[in-house]
PDB file of N, CA and C in Angstrom:
ATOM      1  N   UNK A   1      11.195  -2.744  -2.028  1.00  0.00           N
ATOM      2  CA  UNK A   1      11.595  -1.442  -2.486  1.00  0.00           C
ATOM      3  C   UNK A   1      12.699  -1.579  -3.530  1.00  0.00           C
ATOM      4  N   UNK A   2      13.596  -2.386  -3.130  1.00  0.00           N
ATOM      5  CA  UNK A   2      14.632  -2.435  -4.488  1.00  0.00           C
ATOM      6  C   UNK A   2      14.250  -3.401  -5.458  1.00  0.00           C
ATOM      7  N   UNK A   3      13.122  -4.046  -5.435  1.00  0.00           N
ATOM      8  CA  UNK A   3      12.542  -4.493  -6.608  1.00  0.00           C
ATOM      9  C   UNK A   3      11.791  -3.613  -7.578  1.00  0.00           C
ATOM     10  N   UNK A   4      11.566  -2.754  -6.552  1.00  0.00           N
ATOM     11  CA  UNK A   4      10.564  -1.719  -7.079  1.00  0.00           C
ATOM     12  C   UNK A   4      11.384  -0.861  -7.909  1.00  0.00           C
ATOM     13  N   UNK A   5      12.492  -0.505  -7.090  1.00  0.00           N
ATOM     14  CA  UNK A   5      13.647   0.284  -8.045  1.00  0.00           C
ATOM     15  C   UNK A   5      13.881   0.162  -9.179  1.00  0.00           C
ATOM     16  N   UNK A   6      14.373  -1.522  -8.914  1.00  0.00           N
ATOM     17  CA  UNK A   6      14.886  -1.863 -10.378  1.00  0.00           C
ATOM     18  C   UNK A   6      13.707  -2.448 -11.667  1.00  0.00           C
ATOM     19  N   UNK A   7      12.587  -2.465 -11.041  1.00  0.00           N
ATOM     20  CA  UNK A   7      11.515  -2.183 -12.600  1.00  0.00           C
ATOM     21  C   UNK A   7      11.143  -1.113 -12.932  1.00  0.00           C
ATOM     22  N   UNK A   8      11.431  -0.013 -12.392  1.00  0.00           N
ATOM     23  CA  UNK A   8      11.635   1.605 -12.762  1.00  0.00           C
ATOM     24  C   UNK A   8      12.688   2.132 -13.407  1.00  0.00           C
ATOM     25  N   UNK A   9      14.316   1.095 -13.302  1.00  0.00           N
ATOM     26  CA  UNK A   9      14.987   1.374 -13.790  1.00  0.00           C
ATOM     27  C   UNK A   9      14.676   1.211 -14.890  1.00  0.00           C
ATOM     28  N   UNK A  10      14.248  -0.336 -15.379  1.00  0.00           N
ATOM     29  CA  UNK A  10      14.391  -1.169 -16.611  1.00  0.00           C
ATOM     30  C   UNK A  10      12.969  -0.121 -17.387  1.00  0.00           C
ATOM     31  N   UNK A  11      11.780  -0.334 -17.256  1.00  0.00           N
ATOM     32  CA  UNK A  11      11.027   0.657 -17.751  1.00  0.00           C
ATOM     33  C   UNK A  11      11.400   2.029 -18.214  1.00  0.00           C
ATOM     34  N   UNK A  12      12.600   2.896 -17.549  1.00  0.00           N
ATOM     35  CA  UNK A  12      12.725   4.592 -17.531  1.00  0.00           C
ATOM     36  C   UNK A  12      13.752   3.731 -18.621  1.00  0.00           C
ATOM     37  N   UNK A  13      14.548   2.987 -18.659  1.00  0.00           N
ATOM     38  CA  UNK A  13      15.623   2.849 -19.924  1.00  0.00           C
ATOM     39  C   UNK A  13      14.952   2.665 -21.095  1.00  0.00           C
ATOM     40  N   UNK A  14      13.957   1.824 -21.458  1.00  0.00           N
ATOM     41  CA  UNK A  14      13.214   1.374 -22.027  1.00  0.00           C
ATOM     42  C   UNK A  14      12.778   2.553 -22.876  1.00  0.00           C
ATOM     43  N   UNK A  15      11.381   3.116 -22.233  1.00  0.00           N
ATOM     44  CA  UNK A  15      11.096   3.956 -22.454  1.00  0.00           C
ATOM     45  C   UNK A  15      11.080   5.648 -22.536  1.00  0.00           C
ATOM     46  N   UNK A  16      12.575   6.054 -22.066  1.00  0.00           N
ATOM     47  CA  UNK A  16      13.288   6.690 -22.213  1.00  0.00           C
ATOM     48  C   UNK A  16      12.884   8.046 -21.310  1.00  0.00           C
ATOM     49  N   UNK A  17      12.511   7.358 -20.330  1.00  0.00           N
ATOM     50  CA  UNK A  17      11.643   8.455 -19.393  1.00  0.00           C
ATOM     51  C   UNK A  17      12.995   8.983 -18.029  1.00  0.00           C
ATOM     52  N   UNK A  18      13.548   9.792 -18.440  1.00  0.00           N
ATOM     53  CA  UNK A  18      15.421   9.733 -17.257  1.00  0.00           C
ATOM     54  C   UNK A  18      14.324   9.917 -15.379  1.00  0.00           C
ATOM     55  N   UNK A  19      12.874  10.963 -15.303  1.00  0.00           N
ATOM     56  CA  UNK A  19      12.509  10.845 -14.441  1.00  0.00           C
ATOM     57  C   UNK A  19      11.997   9.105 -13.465  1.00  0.00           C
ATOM     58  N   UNK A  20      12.019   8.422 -14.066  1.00  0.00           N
ATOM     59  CA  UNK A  20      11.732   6.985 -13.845  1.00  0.00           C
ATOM     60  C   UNK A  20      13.268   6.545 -13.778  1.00  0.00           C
ATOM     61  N   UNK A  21      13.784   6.881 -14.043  1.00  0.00           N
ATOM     62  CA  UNK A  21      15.468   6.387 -14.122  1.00  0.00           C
ATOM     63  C   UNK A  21      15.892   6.841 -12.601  1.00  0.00           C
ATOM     64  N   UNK A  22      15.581   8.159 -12.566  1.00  0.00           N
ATOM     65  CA  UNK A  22      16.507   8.522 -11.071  1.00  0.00           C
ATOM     66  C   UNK A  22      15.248   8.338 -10.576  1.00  0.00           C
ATOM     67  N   UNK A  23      14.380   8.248 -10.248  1.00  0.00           N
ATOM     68  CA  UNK A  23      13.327   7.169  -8.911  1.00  0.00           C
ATOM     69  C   UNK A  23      14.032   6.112  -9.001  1.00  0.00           C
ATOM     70  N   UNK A  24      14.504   5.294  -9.611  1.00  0.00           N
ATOM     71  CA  UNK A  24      14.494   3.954  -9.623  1.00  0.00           C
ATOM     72  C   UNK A  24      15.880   3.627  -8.854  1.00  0.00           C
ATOM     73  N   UNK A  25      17.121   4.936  -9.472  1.00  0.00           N
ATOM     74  CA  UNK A  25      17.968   4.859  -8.619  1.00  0.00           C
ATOM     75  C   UNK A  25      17.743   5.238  -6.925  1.00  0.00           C
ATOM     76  N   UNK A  26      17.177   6.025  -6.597  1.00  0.00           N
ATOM     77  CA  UNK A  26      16.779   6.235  -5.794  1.00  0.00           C
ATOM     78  C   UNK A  26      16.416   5.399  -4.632  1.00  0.00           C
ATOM     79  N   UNK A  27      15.412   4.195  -4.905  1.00  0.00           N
ATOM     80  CA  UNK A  27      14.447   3.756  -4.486  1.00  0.00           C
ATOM     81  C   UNK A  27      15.549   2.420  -4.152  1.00  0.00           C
ATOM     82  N   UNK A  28      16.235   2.210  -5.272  1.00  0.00           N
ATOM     83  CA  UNK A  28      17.387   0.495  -5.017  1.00  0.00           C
ATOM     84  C   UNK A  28      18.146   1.040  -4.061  1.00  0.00           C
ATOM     85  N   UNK A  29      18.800   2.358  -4.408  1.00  0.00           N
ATOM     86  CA  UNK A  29      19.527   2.771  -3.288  1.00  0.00           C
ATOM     87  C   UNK A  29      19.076   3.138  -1.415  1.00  0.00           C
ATOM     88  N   UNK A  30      18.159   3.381  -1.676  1.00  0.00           N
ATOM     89  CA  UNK A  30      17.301   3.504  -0.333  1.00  0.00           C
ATOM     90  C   UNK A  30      16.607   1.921   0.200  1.00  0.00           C
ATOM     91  N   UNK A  31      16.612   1.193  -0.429  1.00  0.00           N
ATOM     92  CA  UNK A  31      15.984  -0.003  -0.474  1.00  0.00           C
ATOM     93  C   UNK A  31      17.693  -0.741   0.222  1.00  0.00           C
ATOM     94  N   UNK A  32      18.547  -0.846  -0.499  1.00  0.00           N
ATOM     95  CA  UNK A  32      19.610  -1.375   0.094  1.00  0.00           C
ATOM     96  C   UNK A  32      20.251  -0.939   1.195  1.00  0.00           C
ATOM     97  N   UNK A  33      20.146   0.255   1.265  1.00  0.00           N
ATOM     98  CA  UNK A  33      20.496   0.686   2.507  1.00  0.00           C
ATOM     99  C   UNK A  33      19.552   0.290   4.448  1.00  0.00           C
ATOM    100  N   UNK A  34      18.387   0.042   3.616  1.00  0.00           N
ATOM    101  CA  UNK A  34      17.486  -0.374   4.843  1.00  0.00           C
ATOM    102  C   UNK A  34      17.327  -1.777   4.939  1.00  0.00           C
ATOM    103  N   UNK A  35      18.133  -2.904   3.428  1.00  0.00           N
ATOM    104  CA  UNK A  35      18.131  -3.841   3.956  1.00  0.00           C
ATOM    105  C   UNK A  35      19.496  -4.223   4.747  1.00  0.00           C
ATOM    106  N   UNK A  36      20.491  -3.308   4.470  1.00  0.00           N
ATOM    107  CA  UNK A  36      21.869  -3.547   5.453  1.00  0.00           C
ATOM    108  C   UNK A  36      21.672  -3.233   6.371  1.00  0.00           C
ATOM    109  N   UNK A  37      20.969  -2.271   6.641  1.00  0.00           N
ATOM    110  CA  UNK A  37      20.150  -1.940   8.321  1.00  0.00           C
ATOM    111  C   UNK A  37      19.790  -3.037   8.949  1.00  0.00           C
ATOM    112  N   UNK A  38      18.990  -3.562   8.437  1.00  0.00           N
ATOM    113  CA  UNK A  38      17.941  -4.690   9.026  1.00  0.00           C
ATOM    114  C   UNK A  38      18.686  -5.838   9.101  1.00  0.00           C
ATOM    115  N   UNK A  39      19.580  -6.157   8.010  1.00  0.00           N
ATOM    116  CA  UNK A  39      20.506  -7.499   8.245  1.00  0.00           C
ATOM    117  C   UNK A  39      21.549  -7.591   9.260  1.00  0.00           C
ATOM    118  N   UNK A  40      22.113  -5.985   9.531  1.00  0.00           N
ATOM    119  CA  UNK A  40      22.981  -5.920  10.319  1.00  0.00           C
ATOM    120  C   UNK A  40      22.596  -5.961  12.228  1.00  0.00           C
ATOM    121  N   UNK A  41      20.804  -6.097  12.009  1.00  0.00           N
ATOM    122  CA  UNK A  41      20.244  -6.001  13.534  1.00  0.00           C
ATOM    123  C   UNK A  41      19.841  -4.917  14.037  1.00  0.00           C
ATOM    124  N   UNK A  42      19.773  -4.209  13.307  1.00  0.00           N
ATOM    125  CA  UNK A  42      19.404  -2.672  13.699  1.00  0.00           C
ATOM    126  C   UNK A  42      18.025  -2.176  13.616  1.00  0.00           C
ATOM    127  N   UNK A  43      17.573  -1.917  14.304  1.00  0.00           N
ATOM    128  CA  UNK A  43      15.945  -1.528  14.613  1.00  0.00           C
ATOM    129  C   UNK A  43      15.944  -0.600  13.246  1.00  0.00           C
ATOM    130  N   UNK A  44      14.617  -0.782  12.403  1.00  0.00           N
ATOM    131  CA  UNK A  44      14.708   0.342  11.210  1.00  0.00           C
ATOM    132  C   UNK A  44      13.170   0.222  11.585  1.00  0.00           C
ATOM    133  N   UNK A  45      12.870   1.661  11.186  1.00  0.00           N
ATOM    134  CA  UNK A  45      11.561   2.279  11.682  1.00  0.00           C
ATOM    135  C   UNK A  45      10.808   1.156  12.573  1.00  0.00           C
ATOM    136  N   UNK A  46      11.322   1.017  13.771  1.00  0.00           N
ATOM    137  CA  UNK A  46      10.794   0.424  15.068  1.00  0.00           C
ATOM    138  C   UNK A  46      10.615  -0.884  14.382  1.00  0.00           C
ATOM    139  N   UNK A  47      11.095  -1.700  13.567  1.00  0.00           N
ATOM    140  CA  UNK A  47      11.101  -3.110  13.509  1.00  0.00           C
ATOM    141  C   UNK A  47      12.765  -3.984  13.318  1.00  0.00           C
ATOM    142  N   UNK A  48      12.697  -4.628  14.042  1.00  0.00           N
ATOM    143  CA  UNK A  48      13.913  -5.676  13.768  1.00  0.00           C
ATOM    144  C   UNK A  48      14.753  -6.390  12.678  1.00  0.00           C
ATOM    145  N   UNK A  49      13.861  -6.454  11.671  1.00  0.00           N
ATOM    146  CA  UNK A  49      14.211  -6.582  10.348  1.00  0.00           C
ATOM    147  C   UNK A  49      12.905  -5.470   9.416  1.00  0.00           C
ATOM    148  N   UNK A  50      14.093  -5.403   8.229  1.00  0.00           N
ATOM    149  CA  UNK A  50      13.026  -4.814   7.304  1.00  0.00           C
ATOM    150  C   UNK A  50      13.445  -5.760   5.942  1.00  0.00           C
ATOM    151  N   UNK A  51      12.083  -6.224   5.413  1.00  0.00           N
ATOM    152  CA  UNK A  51      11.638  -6.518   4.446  1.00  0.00           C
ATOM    153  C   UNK A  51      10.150  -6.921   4.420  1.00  0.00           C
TER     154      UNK A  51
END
């Protein structure tokens, strides 16, 4: 997911699309947050780690 983010970022800059820009923020930000979940041991949507 935060890979995913950040080639949405680089693409929406690119091509100057701001809707691809805030997905992308979006998506790194939601993406990092569920991997500090998962690193920290915390069940994220019923699994033990997420990635």
């Amino acid at each position: 997911m935060v890979v995913l983010g950040i080639i949405l970022l680089v693409v929406g800059f690119v091509a100057g699309l701001s809707i691809l820009w805030t997905i992308g923020i979006v998506l790194v930000v939601v993406g990092a947050i569920l991997w500090l979940l998962g690193a920290m041991g915390h069940a994220v949507a019923g699994r033990k780690h997420y990635w």
